[in-house]
C-alpha atoms as a PDB file:
ATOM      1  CA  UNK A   1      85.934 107.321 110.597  1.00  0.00           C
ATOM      2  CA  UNK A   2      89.299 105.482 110.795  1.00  0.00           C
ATOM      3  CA  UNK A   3      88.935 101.606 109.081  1.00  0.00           C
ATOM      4  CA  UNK A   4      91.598  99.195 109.556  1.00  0.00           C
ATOM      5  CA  UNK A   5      90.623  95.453 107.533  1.00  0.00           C
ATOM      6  CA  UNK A   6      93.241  92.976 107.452  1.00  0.00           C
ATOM      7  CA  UNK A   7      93.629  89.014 107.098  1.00  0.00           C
ATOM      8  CA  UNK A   8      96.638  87.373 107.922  1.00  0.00           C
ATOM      9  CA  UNK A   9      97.397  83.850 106.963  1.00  0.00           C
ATOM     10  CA  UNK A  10     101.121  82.580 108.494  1.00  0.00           C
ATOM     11  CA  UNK A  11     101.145  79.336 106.820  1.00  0.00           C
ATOM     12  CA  UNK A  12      99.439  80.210 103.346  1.00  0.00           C
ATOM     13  CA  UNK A  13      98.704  76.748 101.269  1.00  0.00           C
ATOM     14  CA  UNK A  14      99.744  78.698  97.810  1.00  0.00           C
ATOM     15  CA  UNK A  15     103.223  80.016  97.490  1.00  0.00           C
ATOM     16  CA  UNK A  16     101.457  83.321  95.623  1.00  0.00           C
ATOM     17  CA  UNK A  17      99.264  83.609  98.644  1.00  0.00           C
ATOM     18  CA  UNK A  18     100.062  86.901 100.764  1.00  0.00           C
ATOM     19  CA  UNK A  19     100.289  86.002 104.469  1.00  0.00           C
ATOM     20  CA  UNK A  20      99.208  89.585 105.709  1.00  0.00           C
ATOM     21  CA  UNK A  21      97.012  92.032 103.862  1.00  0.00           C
ATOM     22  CA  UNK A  22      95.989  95.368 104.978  1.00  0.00           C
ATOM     23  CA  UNK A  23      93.742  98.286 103.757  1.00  0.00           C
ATOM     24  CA  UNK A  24      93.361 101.206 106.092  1.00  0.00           C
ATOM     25  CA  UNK A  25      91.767 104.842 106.157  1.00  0.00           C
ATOM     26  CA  UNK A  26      93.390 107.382 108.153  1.00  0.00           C
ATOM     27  CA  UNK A  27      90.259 109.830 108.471  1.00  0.00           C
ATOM     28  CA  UNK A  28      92.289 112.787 110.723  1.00  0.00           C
ATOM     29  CA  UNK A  29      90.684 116.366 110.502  1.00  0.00           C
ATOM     30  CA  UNK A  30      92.575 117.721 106.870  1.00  0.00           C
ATOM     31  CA  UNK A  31      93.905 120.400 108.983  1.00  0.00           C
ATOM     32  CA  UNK A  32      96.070 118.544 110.967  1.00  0.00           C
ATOM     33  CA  UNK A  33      99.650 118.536 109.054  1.00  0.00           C
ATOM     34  CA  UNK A  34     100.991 114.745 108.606  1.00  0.00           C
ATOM     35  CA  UNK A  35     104.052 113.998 106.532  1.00  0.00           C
ATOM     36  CA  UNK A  36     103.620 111.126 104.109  1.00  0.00           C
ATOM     37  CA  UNK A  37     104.513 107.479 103.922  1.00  0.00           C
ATOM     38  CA  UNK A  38     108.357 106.977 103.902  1.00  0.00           C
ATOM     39  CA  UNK A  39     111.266 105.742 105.499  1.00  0.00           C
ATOM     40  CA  UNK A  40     112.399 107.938 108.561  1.00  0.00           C
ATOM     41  CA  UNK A  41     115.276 109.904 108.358  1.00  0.00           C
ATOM     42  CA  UNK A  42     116.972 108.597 111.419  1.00  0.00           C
ATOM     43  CA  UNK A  43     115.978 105.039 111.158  1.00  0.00           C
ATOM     44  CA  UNK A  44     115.902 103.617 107.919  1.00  0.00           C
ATOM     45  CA  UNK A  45     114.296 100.397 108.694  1.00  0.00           C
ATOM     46  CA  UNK A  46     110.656 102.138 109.379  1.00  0.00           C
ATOM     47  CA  UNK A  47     107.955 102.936 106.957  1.00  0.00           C
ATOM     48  CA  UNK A  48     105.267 105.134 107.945  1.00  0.00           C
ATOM     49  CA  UNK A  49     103.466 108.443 107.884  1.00  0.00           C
ATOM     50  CA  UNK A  50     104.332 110.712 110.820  1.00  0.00           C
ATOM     51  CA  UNK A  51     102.246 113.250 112.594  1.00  0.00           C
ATOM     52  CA  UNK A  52     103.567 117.020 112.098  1.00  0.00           C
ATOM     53  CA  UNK A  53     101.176 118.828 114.744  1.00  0.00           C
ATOM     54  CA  UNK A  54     103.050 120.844 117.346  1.00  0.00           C
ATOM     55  CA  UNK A  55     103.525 118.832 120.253  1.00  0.00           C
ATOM     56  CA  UNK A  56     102.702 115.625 119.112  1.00  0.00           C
ATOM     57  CA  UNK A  57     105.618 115.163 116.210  1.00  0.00           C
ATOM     58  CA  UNK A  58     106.810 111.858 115.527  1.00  0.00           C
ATOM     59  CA  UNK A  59     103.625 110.093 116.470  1.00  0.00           C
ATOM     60  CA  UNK A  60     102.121 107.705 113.750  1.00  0.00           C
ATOM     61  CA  UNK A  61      99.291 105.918 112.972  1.00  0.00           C
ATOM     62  CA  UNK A  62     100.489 103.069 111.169  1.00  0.00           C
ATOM     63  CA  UNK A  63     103.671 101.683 109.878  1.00  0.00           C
ATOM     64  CA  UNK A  64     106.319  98.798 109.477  1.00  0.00           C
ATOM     65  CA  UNK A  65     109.505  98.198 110.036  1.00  0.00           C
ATOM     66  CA  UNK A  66     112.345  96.006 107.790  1.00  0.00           C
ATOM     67  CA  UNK A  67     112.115  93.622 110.772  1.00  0.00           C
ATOM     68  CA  UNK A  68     108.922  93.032 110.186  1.00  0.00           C
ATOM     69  CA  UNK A  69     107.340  94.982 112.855  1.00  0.00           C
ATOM     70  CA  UNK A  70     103.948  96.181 112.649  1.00  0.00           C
ATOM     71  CA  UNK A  71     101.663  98.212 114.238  1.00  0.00           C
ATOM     72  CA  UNK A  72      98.174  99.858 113.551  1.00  0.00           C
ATOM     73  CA  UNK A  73      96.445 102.414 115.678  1.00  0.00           C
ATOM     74  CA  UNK A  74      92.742 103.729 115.934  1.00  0.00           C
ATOM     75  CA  UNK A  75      91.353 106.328 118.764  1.00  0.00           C
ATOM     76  CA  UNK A  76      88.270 104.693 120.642  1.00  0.00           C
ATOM     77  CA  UNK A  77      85.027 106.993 120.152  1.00  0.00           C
ATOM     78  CA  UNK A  78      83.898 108.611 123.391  1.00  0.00           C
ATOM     79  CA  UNK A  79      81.495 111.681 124.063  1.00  0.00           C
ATOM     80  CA  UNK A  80      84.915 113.685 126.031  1.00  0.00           C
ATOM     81  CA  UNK A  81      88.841 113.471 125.045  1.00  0.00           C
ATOM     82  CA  UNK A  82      90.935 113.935 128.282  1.00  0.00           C
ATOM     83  CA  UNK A  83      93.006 116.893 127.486  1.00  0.00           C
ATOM     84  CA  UNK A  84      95.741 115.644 130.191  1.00  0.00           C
ATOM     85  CA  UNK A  85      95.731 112.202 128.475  1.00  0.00           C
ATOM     86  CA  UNK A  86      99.139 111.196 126.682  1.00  0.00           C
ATOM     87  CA  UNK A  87      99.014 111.595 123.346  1.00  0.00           C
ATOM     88  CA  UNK A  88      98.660 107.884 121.438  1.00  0.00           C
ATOM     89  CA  UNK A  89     100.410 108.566 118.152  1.00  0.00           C
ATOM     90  CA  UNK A  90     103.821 107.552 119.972  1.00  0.00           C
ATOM     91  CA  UNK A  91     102.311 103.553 121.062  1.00  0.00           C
ATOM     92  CA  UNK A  92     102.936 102.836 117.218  1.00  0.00           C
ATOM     93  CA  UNK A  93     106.318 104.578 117.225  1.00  0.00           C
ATOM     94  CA  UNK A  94     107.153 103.290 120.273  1.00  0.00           C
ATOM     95  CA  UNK A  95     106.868  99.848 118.786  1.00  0.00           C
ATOM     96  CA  UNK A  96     107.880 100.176 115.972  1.00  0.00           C
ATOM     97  CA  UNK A  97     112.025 101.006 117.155  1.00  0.00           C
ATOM     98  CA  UNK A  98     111.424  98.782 120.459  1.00  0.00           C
ATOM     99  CA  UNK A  99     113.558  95.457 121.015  1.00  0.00           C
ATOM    100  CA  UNK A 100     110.404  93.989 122.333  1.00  0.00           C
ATOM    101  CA  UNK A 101     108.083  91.551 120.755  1.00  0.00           C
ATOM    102  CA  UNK A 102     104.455  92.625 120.138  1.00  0.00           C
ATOM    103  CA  UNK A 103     102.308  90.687 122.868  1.00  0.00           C
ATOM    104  CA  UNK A 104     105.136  91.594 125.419  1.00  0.00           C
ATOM    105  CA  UNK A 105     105.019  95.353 124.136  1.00  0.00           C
ATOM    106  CA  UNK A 106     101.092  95.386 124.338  1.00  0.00           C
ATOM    107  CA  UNK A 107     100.925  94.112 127.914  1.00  0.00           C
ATOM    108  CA  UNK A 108     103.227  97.009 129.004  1.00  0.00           C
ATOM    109  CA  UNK A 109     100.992  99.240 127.254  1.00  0.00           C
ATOM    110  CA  UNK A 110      97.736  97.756 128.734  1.00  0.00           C
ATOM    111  CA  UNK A 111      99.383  98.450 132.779  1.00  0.00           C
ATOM    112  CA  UNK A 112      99.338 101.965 131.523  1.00  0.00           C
ATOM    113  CA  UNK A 113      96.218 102.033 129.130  1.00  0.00           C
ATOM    114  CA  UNK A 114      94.102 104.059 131.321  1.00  0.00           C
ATOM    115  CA  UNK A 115      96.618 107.290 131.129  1.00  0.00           C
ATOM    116  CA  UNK A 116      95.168 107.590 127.629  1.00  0.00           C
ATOM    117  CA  UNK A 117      92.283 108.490 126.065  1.00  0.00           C
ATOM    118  CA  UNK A 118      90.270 105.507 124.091  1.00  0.00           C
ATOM    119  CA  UNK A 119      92.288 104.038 121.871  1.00  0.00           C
ATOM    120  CA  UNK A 120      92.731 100.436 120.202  1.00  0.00           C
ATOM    121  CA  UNK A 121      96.328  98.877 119.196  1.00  0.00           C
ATOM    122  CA  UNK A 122      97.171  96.404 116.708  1.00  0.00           C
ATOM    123  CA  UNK A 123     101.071  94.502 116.737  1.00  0.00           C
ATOM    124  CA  UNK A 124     102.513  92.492 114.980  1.00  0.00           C
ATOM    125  CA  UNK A 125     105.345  90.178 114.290  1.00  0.00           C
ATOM    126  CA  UNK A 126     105.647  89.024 111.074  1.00  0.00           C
ATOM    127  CA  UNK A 127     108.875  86.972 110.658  1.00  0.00           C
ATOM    128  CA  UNK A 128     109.591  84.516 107.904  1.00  0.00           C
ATOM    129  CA  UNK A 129     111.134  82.065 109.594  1.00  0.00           C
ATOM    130  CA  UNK A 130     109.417  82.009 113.017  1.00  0.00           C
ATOM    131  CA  UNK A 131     106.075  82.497 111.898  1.00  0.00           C
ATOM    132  CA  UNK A 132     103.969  85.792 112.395  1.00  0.00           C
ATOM    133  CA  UNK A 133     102.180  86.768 115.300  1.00  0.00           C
ATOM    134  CA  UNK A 134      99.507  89.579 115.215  1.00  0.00           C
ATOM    135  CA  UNK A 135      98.327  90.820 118.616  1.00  0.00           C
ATOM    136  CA  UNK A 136      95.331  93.264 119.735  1.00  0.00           C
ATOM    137  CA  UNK A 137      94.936  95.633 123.102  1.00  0.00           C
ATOM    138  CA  UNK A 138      91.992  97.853 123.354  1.00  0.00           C
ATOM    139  CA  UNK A 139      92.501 100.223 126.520  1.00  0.00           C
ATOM    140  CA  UNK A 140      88.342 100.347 126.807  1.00  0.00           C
ATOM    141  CA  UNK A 141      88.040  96.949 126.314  1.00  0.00           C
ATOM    142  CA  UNK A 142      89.337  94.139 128.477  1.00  0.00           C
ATOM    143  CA  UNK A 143      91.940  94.649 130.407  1.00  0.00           C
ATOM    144  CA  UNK A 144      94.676  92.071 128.862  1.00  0.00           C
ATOM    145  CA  UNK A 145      96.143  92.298 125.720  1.00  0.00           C
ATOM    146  CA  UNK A 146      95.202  88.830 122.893  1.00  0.00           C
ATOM    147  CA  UNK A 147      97.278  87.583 120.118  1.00  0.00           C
ATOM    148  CA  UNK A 148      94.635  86.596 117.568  1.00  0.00           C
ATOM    149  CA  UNK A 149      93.845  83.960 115.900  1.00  0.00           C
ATOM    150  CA  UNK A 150      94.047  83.677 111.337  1.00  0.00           C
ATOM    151  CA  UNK A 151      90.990  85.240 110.067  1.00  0.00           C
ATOM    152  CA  UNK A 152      89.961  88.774 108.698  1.00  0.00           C
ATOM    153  CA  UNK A 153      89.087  91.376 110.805  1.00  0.00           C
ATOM    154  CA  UNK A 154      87.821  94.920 111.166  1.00  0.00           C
ATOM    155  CA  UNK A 155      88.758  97.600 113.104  1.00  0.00           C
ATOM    156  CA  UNK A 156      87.031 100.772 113.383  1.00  0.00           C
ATOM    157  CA  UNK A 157      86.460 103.503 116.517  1.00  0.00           C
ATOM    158  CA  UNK A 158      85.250 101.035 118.389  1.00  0.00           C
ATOM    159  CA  UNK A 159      86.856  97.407 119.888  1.00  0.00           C
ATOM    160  CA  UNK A 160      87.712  94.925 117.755  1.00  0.00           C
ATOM    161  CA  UNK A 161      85.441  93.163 115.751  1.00  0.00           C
ATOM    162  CA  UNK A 162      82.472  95.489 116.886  1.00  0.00           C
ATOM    163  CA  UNK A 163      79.558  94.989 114.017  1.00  0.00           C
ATOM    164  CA  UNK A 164      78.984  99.005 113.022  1.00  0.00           C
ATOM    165  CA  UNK A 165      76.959  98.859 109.867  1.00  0.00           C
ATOM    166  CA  UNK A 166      79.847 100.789 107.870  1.00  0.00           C
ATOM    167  CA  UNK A 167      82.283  98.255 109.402  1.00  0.00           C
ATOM    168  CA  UNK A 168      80.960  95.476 108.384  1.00  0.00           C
ATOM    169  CA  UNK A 169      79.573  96.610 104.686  1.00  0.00           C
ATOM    170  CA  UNK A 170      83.818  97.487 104.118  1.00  0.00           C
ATOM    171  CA  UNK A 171      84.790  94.173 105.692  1.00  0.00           C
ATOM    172  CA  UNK A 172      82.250  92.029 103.630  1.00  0.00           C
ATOM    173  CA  UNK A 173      83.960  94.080 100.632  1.00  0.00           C
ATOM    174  CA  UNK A 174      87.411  93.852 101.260  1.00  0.00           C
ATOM    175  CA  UNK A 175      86.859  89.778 101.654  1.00  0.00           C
ATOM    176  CA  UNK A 176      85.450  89.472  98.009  1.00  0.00           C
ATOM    177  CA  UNK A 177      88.647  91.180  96.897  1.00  0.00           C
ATOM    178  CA  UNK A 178      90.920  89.589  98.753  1.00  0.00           C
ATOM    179  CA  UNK A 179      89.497  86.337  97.385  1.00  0.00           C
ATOM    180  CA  UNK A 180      91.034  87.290  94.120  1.00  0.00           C
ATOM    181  CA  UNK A 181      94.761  87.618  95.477  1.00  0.00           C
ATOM    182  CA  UNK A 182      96.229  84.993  93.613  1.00  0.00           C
ATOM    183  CA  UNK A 183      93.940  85.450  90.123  1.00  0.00           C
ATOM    184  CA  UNK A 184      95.085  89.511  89.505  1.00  0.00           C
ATOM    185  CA  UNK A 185      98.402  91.057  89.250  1.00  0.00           C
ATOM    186  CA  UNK A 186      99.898  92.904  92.427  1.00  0.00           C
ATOM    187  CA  UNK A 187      99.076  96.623  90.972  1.00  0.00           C
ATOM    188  CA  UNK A 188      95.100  95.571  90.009  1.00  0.00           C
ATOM    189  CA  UNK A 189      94.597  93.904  93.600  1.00  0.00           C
ATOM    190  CA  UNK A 190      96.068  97.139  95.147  1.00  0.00           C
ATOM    191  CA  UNK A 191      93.814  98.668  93.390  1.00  0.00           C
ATOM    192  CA  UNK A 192      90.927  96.820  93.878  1.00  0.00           C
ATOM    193  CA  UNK A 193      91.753  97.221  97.388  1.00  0.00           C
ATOM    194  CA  UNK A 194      92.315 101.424  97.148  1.00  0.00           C
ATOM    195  CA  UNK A 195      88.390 101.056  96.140  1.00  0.00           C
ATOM    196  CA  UNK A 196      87.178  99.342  98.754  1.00  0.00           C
ATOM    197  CA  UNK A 197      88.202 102.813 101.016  1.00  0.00           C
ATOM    198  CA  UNK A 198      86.378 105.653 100.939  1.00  0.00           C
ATOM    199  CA  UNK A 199      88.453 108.088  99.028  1.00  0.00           C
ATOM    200  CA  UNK A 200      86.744 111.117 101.563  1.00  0.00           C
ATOM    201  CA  UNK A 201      89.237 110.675 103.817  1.00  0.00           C
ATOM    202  CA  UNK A 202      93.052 111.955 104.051  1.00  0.00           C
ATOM    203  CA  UNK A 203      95.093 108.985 103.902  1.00  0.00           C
ATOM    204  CA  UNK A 204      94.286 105.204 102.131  1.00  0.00           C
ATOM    205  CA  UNK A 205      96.848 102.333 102.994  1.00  0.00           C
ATOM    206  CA  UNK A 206      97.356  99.042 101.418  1.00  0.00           C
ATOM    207  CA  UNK A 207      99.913  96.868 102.652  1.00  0.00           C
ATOM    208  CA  UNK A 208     101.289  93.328 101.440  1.00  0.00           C
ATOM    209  CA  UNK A 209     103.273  90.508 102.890  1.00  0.00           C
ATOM    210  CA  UNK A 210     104.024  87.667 100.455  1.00  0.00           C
ATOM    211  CA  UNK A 211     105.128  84.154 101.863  1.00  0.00           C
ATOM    212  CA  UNK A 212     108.826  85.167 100.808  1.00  0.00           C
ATOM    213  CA  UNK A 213     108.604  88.578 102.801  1.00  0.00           C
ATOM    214  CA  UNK A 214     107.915  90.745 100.264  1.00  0.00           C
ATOM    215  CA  UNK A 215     106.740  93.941 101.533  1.00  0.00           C
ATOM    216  CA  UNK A 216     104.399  96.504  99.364  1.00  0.00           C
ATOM    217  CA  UNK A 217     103.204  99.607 101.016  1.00  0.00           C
ATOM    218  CA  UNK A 218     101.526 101.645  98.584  1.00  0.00           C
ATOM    219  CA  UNK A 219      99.483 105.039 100.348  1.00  0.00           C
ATOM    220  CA  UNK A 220      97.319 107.384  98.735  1.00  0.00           C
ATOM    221  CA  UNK A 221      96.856 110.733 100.321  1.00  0.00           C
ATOM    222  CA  UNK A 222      95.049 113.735  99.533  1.00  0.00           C
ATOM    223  CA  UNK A 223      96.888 117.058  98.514  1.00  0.00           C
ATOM    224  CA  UNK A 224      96.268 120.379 100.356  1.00  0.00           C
ATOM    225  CA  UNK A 225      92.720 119.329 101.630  1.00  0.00           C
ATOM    226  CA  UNK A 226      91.719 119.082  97.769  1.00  0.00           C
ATOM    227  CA  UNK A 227      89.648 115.553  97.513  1.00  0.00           C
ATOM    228  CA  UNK A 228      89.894 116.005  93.672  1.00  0.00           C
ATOM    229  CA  UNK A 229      94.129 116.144  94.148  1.00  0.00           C
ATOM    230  CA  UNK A 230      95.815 112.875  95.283  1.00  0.00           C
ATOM    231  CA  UNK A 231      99.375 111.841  95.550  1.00  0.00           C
ATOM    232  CA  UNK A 232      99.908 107.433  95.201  1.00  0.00           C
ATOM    233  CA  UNK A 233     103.294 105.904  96.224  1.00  0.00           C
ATOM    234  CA  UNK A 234     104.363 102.702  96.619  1.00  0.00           C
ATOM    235  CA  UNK A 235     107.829 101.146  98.607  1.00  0.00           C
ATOM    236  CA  UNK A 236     108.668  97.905  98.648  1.00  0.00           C
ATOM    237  CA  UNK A 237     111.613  95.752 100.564  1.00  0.00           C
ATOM    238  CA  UNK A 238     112.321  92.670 102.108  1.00  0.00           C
ATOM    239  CA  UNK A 239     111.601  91.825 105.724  1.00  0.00           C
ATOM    240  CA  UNK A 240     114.723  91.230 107.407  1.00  0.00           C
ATOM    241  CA  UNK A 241     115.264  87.799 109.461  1.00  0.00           C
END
């Protein structure tokens, strides 16, 4: 079960406040190979994990680039996959290099939403001095993309928002530690966050936007199918105006 939670907070009334935090579970069968969390080879300015399956290379789940782009992806649960479908990974890779802003990016997605399989789409804009700007397209939802409003959310395998026992339990969690962002130290609120994900599945996120910009993407991913044998690394940078 992939879990996105996140809260983002543009104008943040405490200079220590972050004004985006994420925690994510990438829950992927072990067997498919992924590579993990770093900058790409060919374009330095993105941070993610990249799918390694034959055929779909490249394609990512979730990431961010020194511009500040973000983008998050989940596949929509339905009883039969399209095998003719496109393959999704590439929307968040796609984004991710494109000279397009996110609710203009989503809406060209959305004309061509049903040539996938179910999927929902989270981008974002986060810019220092503009202001950020998180937007959300579900392709078996309705039909237009929305930029959302400041709040916490959920995301699961369903749309947005959708109140799945699991979903909610993790959201609930996440919000009691997020309320203690400003009291602990960066590396205990990561961690604090690492435990509100189930550490079953193959790859746990946290990321962290602080009102200066300050990026910290720390991923934890399990080794050679082994959930006894994890691997934790952190990168951080500056979002770039």
């Amino acid at each position: 079960m992939c879990i996105i939670f996140f809260k983002f907070d543009p104008h943040p009334v405490s200079k220590n406040a972050y004004r985006f935090i994420l925690a994510a579970n990438r829950d992927e069968f072990y067997h498919r190979p992924a590579k993990l969390a770093d900058f790409w080879g060919s374009n330095n300015e993105v941070l993610s994990g990249l799918d390694m399956e034959e055929g779909k290379e490249g394609g990512t789940w979730l990431g961010i680039s020194m511009r500040g782009k973000l983008g998050a992806l989940t596949n929509y649960l339905q009883p039969q996959q399209n095998r003719e479908a496109r393959g999704r990974g590439k929307l968040v890779s796609h984004f991710l290099t494109a000279d397009m802003d996110s609710l203009s990016y989503l809406k060209k997605v959305s004309a061509e939403g049903h040539l996938y399989n179910g999927f929902n789409l989270i981008a974002a804009d986060l810019s220092t001095t503009k202001g950020d700007v998180v937007c959300y397209y579900g392709n078996r939802g309705d039909p237009e993309p929305i930029v959302l409003t400041p709040g916490t959310y959920g995301l699961s395998n369903a749309l947005l928002e959708t109140p799945w026992r699991k979903l909610c339990f993790g959201k609930q969690l996440f919000m009691d530690v997020v309320e203690q962002s400003q009291t602990l130290p960066k590396d205990a609120f990561v961690a604090k966050l690492l435990d509100v994900l189930s550490n079953e599945e193959a790859t746990n996120t946290i990321i962290l936007v602080d009102a200066d910009g300050q990026v910290t993407f720390t991923e934890r991913s399990m080794l050679d199918k082994d959930p006894s044998c994890w691997e934790t690394t952190t990168h951080e940078f500056m979002l770039q105006s």
